[in-house]
Protein backbone atom coordinates (compact mmCIF):
# COMPACT_ATOMS: atom_id res chain seq x y z
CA UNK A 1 -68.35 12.08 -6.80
CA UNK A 2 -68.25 12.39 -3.05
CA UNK A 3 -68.11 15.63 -0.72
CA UNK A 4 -66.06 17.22 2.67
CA UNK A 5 -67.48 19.63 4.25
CA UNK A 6 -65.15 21.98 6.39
CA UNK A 7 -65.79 23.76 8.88
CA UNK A 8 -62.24 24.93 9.00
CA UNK A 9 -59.65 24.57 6.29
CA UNK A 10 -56.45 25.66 4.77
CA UNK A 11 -56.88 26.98 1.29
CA UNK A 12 -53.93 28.51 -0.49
CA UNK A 13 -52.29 30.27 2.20
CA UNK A 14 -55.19 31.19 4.49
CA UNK A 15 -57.75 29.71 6.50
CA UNK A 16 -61.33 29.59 5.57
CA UNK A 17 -64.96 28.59 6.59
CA UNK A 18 -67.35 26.53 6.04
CA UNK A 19 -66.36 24.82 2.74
CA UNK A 20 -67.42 22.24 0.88
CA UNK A 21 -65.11 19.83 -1.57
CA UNK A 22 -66.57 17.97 -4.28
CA UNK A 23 -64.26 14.99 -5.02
CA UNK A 24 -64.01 12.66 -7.86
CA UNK A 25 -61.00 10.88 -9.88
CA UNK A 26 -58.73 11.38 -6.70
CA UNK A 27 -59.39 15.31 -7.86
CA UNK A 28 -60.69 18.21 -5.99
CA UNK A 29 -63.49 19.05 -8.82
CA UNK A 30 -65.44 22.17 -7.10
CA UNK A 31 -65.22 23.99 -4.52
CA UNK A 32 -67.82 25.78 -2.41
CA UNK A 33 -67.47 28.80 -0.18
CA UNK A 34 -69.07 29.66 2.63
CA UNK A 35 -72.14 26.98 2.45
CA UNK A 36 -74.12 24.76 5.44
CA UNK A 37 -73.55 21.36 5.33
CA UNK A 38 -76.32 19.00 3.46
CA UNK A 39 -77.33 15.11 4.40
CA UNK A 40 -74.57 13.66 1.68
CA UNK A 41 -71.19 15.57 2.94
CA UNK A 42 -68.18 13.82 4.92
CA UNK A 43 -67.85 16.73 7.71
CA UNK A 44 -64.88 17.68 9.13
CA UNK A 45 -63.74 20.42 11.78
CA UNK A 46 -60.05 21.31 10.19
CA UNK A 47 -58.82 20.01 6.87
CA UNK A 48 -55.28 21.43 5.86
CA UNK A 49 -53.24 20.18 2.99
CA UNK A 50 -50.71 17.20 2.93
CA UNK A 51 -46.98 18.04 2.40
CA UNK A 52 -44.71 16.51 0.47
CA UNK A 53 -41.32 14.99 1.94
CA UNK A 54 -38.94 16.57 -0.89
CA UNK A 55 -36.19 13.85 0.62
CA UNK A 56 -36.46 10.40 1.84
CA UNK A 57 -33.84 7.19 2.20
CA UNK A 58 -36.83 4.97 3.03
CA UNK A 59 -34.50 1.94 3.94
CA UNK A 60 -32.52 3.95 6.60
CA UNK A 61 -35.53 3.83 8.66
CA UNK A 62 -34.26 0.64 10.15
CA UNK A 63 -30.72 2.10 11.48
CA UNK A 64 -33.63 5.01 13.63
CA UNK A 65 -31.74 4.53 17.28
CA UNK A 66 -28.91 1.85 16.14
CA UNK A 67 -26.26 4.80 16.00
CA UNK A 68 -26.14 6.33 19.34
CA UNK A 69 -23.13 5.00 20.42
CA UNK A 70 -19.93 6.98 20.35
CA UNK A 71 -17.01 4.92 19.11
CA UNK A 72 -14.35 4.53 21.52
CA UNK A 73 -11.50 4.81 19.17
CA UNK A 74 -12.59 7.97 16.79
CA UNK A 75 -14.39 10.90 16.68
CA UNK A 76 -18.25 10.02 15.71
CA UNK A 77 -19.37 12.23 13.09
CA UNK A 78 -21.15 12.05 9.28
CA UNK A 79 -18.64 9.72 7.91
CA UNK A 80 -18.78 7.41 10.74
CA UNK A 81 -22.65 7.20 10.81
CA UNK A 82 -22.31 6.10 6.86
CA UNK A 83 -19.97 3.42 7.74
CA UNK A 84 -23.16 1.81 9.93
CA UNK A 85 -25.68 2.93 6.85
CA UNK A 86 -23.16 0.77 4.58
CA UNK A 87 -23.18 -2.20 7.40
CA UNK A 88 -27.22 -2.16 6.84
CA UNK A 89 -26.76 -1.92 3.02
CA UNK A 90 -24.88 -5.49 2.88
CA UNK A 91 -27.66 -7.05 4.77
CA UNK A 92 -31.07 -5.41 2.97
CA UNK A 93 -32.92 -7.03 -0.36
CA UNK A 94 -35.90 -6.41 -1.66
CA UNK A 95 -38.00 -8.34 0.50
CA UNK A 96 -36.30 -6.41 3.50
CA UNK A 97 -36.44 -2.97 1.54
CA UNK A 98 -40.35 -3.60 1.29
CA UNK A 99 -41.07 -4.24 4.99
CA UNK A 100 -39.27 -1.24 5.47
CA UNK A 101 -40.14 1.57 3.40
CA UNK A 102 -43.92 0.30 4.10
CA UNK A 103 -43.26 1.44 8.02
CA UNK A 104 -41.67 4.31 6.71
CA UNK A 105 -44.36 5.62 4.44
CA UNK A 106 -47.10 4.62 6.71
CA UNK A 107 -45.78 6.76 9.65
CA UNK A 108 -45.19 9.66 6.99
CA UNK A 109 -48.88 9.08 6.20
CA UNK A 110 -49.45 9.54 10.35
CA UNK A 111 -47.37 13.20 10.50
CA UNK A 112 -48.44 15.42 7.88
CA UNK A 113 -46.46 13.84 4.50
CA UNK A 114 -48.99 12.79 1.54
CA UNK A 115 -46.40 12.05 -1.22
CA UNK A 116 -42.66 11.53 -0.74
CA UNK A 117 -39.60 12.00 -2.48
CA UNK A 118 -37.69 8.45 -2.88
CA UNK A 119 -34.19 9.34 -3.31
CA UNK A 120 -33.32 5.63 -4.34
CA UNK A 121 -29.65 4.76 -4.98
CA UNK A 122 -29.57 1.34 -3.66
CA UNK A 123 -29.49 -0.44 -7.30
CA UNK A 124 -28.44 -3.67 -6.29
CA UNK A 125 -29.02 -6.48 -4.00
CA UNK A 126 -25.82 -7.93 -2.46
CA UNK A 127 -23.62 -9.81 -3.91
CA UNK A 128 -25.05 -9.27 -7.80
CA UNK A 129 -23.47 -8.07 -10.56
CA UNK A 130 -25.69 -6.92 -12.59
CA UNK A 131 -28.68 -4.13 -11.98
CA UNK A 132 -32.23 -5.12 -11.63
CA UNK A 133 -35.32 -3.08 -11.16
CA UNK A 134 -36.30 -5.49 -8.19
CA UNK A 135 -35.62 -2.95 -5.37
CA UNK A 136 -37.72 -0.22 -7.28
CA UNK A 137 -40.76 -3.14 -7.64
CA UNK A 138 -39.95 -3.57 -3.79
CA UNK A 139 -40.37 0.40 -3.03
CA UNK A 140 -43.39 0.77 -5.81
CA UNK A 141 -44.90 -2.37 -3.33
CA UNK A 142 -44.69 -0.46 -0.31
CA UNK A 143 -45.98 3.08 -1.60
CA UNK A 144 -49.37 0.81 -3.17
CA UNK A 145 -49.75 -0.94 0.28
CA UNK A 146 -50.01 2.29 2.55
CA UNK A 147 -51.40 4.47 0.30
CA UNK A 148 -49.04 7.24 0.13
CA UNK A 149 -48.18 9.21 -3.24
CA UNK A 150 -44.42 7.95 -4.50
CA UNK A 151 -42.15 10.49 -6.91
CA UNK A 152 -39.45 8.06 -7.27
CA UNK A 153 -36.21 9.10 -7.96
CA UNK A 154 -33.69 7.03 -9.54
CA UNK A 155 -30.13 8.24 -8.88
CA UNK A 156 -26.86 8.10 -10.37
CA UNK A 157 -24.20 6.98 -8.43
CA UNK A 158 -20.64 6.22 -10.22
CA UNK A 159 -17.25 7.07 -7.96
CA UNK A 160 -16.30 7.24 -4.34
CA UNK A 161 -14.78 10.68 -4.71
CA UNK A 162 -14.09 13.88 -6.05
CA UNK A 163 -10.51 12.09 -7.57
CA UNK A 164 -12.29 9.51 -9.21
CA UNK A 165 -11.56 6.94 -6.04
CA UNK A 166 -13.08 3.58 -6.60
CA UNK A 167 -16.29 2.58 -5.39
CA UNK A 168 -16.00 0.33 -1.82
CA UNK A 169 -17.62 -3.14 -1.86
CA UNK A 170 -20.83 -1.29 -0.30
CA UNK A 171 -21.22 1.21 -3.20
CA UNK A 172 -21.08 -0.93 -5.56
CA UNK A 173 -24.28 -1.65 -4.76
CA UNK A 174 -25.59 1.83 -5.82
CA UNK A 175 -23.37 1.95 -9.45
CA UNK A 176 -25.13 2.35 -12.36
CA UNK A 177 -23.97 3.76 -15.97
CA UNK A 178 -25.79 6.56 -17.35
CA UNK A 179 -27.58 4.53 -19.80
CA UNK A 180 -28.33 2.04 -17.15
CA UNK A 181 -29.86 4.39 -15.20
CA UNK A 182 -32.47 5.49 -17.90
CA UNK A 183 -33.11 2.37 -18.78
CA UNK A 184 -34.17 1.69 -15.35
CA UNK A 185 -36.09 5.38 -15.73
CA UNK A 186 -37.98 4.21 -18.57
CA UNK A 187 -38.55 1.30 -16.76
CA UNK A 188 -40.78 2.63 -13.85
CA UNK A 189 -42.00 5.20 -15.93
CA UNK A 190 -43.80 2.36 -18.06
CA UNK A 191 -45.29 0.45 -14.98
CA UNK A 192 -46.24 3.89 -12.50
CA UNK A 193 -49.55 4.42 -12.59
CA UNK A 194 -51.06 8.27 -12.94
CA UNK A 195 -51.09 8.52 -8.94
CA UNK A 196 -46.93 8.15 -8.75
CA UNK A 197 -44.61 10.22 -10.91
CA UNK A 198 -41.05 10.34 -11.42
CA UNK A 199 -37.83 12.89 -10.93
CA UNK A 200 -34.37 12.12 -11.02
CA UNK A 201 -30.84 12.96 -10.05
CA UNK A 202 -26.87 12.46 -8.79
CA UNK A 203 -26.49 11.63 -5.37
CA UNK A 204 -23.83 14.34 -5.27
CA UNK A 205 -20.91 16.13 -6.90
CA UNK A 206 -18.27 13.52 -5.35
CA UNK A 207 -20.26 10.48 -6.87
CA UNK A 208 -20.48 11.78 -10.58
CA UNK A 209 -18.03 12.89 -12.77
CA UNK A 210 -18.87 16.46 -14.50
CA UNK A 211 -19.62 14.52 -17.74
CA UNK A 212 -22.24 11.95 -16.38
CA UNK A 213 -24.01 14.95 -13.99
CA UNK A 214 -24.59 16.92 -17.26
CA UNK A 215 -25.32 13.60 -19.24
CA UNK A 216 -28.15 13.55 -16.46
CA UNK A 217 -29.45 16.60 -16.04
CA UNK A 218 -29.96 16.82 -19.98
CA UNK A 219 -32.54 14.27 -19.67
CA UNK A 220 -33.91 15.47 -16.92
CA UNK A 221 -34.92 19.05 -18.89
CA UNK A 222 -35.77 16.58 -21.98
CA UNK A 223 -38.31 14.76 -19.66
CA UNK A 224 -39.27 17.88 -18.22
CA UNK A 225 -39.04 16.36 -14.50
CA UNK A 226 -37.13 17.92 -11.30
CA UNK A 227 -33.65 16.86 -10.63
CA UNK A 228 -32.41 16.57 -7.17
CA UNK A 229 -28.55 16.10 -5.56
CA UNK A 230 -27.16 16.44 -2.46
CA UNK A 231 -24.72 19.50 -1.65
CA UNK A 232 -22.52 20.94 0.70
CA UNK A 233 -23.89 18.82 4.03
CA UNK A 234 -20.14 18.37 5.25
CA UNK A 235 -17.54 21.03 5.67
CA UNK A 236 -15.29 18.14 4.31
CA UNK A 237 -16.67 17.72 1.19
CA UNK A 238 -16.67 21.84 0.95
CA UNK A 239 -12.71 21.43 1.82
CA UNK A 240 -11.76 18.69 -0.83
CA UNK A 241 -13.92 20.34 -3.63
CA UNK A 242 -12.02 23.75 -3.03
CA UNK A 243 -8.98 22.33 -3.22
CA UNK A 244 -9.35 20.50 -6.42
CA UNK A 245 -11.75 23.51 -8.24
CA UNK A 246 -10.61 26.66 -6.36
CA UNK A 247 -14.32 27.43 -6.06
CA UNK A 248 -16.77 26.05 -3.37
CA UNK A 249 -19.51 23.62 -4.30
CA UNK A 250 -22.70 25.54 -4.70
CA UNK A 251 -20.74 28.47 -6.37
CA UNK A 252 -19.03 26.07 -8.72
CA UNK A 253 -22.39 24.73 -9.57
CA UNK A 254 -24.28 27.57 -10.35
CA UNK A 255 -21.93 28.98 -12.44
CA UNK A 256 -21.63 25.88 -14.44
CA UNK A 257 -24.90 24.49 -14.76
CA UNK A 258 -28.52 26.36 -15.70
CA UNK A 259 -30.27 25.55 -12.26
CA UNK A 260 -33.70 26.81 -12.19
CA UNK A 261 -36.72 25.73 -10.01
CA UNK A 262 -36.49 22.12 -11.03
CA UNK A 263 -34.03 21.58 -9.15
CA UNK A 264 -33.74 20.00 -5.93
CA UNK A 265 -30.30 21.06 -3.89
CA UNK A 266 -30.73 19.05 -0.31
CA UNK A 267 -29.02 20.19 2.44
CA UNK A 268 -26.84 22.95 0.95
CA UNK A 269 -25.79 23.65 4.89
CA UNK A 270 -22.19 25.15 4.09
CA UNK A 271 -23.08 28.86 2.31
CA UNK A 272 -21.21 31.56 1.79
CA UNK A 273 -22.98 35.16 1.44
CA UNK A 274 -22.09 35.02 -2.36
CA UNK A 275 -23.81 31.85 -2.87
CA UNK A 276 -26.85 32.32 -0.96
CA UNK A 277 -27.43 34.85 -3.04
CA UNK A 278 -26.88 33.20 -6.30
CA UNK A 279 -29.10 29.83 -4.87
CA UNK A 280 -31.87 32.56 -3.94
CA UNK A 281 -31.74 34.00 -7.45
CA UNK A 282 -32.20 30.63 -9.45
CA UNK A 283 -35.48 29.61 -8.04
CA UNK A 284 -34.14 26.56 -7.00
CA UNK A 285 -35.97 24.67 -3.97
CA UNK A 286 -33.19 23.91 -1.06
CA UNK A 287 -34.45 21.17 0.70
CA UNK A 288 -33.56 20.69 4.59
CA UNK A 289 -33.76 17.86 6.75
CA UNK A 290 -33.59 19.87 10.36
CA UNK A 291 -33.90 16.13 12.26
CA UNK A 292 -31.29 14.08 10.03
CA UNK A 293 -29.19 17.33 9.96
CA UNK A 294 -28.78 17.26 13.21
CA UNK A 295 -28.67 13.88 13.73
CA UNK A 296 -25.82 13.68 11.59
CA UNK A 297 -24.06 16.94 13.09
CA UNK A 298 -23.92 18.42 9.50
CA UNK A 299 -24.41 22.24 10.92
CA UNK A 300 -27.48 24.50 10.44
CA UNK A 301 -28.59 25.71 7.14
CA UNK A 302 -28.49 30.10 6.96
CA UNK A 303 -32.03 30.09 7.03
CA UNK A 304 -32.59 33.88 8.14
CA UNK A 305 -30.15 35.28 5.48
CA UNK A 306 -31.64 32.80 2.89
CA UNK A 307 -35.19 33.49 3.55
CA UNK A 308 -33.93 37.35 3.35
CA UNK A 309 -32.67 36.55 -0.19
CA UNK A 310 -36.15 35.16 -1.30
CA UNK A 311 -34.62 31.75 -1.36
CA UNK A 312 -37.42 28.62 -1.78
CA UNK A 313 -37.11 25.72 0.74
CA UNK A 314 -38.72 22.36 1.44
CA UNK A 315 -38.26 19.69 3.72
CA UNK A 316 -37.78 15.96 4.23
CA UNK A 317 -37.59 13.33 6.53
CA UNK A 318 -34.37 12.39 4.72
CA UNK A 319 -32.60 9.12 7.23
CA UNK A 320 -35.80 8.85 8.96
CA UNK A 321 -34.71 8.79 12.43
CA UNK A 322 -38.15 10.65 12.91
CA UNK A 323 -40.65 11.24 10.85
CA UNK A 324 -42.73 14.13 11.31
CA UNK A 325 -43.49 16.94 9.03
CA UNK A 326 -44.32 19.21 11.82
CA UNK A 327 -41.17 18.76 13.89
CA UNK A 328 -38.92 19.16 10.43
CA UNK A 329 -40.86 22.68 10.73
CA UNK A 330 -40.67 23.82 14.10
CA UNK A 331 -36.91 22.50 14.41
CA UNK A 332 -36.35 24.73 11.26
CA UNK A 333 -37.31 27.30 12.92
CA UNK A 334 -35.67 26.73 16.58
CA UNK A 335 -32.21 25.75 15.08
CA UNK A 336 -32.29 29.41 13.83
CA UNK A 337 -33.55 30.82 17.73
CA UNK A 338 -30.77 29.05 18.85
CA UNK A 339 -28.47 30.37 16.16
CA UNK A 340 -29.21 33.63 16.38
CA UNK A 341 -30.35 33.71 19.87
CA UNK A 342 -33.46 35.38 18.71
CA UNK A 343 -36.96 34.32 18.14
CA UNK A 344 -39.26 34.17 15.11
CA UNK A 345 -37.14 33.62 12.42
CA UNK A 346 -39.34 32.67 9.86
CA UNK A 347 -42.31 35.11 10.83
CA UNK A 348 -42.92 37.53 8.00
CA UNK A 349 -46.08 39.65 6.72
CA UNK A 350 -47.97 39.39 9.95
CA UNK A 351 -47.70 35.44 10.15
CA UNK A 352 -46.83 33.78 12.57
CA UNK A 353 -43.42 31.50 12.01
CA UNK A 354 -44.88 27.95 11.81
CA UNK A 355 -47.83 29.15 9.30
CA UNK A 356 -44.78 31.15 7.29
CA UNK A 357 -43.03 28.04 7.13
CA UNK A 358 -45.69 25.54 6.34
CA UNK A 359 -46.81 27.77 3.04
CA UNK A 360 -43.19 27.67 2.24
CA UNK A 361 -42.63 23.85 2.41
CA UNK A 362 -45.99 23.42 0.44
CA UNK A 363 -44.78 25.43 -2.13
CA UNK A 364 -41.01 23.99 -2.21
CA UNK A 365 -42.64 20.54 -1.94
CA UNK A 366 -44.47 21.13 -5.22
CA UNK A 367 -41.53 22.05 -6.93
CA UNK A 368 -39.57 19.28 -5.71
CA UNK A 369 -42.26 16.85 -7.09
CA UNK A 370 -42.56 18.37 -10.09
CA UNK A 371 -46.50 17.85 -9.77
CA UNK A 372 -48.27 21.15 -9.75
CA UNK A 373 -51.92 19.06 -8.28
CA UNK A 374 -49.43 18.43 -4.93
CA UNK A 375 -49.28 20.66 -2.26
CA UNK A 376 -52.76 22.60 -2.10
CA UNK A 377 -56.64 22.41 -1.71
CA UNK A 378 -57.58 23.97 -4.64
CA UNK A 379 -59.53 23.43 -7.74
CA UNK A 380 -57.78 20.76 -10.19
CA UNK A 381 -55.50 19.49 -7.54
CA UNK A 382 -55.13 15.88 -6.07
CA UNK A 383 -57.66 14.88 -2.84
CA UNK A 384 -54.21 14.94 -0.47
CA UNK A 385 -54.98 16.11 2.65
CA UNK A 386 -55.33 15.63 6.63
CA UNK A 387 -58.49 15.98 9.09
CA UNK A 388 -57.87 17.65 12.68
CA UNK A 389 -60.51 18.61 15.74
CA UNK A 390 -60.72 21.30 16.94
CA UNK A 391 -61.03 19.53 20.20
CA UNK A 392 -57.80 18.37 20.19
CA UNK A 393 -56.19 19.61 23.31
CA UNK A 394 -53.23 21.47 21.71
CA UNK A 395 -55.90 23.05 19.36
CA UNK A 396 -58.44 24.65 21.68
CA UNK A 397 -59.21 28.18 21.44
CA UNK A 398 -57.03 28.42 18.80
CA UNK A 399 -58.57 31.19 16.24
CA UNK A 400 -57.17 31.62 12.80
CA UNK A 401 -54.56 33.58 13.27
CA UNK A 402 -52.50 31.46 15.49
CA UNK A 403 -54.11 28.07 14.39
CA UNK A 404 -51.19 26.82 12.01
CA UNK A 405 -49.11 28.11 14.99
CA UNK A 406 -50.30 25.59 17.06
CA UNK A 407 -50.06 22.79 15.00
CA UNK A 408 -46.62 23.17 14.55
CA UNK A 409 -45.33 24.83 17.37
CA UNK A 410 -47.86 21.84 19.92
CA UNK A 411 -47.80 18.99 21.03
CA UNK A 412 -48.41 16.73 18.60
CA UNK A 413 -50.11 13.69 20.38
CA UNK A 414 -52.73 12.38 18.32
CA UNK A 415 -53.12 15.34 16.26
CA UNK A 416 -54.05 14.48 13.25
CA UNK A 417 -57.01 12.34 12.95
CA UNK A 418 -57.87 11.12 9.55
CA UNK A 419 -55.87 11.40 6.09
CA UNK A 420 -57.02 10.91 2.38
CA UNK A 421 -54.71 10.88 -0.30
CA UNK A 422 -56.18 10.34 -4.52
CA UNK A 423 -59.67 11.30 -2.82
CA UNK A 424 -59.74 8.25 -0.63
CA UNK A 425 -59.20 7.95 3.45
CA UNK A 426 -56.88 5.46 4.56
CA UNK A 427 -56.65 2.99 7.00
CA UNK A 428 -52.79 1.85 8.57
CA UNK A 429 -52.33 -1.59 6.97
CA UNK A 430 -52.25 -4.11 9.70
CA UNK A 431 -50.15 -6.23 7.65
CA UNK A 432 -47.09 -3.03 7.68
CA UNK A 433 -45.98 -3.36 11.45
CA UNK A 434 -45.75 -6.91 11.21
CA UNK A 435 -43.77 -7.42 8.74
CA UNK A 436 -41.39 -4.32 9.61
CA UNK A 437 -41.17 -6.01 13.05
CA UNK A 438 -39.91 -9.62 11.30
CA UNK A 439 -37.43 -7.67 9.13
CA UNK A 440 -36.11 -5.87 12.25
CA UNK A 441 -35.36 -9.11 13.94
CA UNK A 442 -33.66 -10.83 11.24
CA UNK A 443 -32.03 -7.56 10.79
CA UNK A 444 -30.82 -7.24 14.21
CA UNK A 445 -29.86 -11.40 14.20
CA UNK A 446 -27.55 -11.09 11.21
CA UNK A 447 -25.89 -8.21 12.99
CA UNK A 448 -25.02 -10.16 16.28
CA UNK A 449 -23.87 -12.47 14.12
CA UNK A 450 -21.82 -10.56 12.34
């Protein structure tokens, strides 16, 4: 048993003083209101709770400023980025996957994420036939190294269209058969220990045929765990699965299937009023990815008229171009100013946007992982959180009612100062840079080359 005292912290929603935690087992076992600090307590100015990236591609952390260049002969757009994403798939195996995800994780560790979503459909090293579990082991690796809390996701991924097209040499890499797939479930679900956990999913309607998405979300409800799929992030793929269904994808999807809070829809950026609505009404979480989004030019989510609805969100770091849980948040919110040429979006019941949207993302986050002792300092729930000053320079005179506001809305310098995650504080792992930094080079070597 160890203890935090606080003279500042974030408890379910609202701020509070002087605080103590009383930590054992990675759990938060008492807490203490309004109580001096004694000889034996860890003190701390500002503690607020760790989020949880509901979406991550771990490995496409290495392609972060390698796809700024406009093509000379198309237009550059989603479809043109995945072409390079493929390129890096060909060259990537475990070792490689490692290296990466470790960077990855450790600067989601650095910018407000405690536990991360791996949405894992790279099944396959190049060049092999047959399945393994090696590039799970690799991920498993690199969530144990920095620290960070892993709900991996094992994903179904089976055609290269809504007509049944063939997979391309590069997606064959992700294939798996249903059975294959929870075999490879059962797999990491024997070796995780307590402090990971597991969801699953389909990477989207296009890569699944109807019979294999329901063959998957069956299990998912037997197993009692979250399932998560990307939706609607082109205006193509809303196109081609009109055409074929004569109803758009989210509609066609919640009339079809019994979507309730666990599940995961990520990026669901091309709504119609009719199925914001219906989205709202299931409880399901929407996850957006405000930095990839726009990275990728997929559009902006209908936040406003979502939130209006009721609708849950969370967010992720998703491609990683940059990873920052506080910029996901306050480019939620300004995509919407920008939008709607107004200001405060998300601001609702006398709170400020940024604090509105942080409770929201906890909440959606929790959902996402399926782990109700994620996402808030309370009694029962995991030691997951992040230490701030209140000398920090984009924190000063800051009183409760605007603090939140500042953290997301600053600048974020240095902000955060220490993080613990299973009751522990961690420490970057020298050993993570380095070998991200070798994998980058022979990366970037076997590119020239190529």
């Amino acid at each position: 048993m160890h203890s935090i005292h606080a003279k500042n912290i974030y408890l379910e929603g609202g701020w509070q003083k002087n605080i103590r935690l009383d930590i054992s087992d990675g759990i938060i076992q008492e807490i203490e209101y309004d109580i001096s600090t004694e000889s034996q307590d860890n003190t701390v100015d500002i503690l607020i709770p760790g989020l949880c990236n509901a979406h991550s591609h771990s490995f496409q952390r290495a392609l972060s400023g390698r796809t700024e260049f406009k093509p000379t002969s198309k237009k550059d757009n989603f479809w043109t980025w995945r072409e390079a994403m493929y390129h890096l798939v060909e060259h990537v195996d475990a070792s490689i996957i490692s290296a990466i995800a470790a960077q990855a994780y450790q600067e989601m560790l650095a910018n407000g994420y405690t536990s991360v979503v791996e949405f894992h459909y790279l099944h396959r090293e190049q060049g092999e036939d047959e399945s393994s579990n090696k590039l799970f082991d690799a991920l498993l690796e690199a969530a144990n190294l920095t620290g960070i809390r892993l709900i991996y996701t094992p994903i179904l991924y089976q055609r290269g269209g809504f007509k049944d097209e063939l997979l391309s040499s590069q997606q064959e890499q992700f294939h798996l058969t249903c059975e294959e797939l929870i075999q490879h479930y059962y797999y990491a679900k024997s070796i995780l220990t307590e402090r990971h956990s597991l969801a699953i999913g389909v990477h989207s309607l296009r890569a699944v045929t109807n019979k294999s998405m329901q063959r998957v979300v069956d299990f998912a409800e037997e197993e009692k765990i979250p399932f998560h799929l990307h939706i609607a992030e082109q205006q193509k793929e809303v196109v081609d699965f009109y055409e074929l269904y004569n109803a758009r994808p989210v509609e066609w999807l919640l009339e079809n299937f019994n979507v309730t809070e666990n599940w995961c829809l990520v990026h669901a950026t091309h709504l119609n009023d009719h199925e914001l609505k219906l989205l709202a009404k299931s409880g399901a979480v929407t996850c957006l990815c405000p930095t990839t989004e726009a990275n990728l030019g997929d559009g902006i989510f209908r936040l406003q008229d979502y939130l209006l609805q009721g609708g849950r969100l969370a967010i992720g770091s998703d491609s990683n171009i940059s990873i920052n849980s506080f910029e996901e948040l306050r480019w939620l919110e300004y995509g919407q100013r920008l939008l709607k040429k107004e200001r405060n979006i998300a601001s609702s019941e006398n709170l400020g946007s940024g604090q509105c949207l942080f409770n929201m993302a906890l909440e959606g986050g929790t959902l996402a992982s399926g782990n109700k002792k994620i996402g808030a300092l309370k009694k029962g729930s995991y030691a997951d959180f992040f230490s701030l000053s209140s000398d920090n320079s984009s924190l000063v005179g800051h009183q409760n009612n605007t603090l939140m506001d500042a953290i997301i809305f600053s600048n974020h310098n240095a902000l955060i100062d220490q993080v613990m995650v299973d009751g522990k504080w961690l420490e970057p792992n020298p050993s993570t840079k380095d070998n991200f930094q070798k994998v980058m080079h022979q990366l970037f070597t076997a590119e020239v080359k190529d």
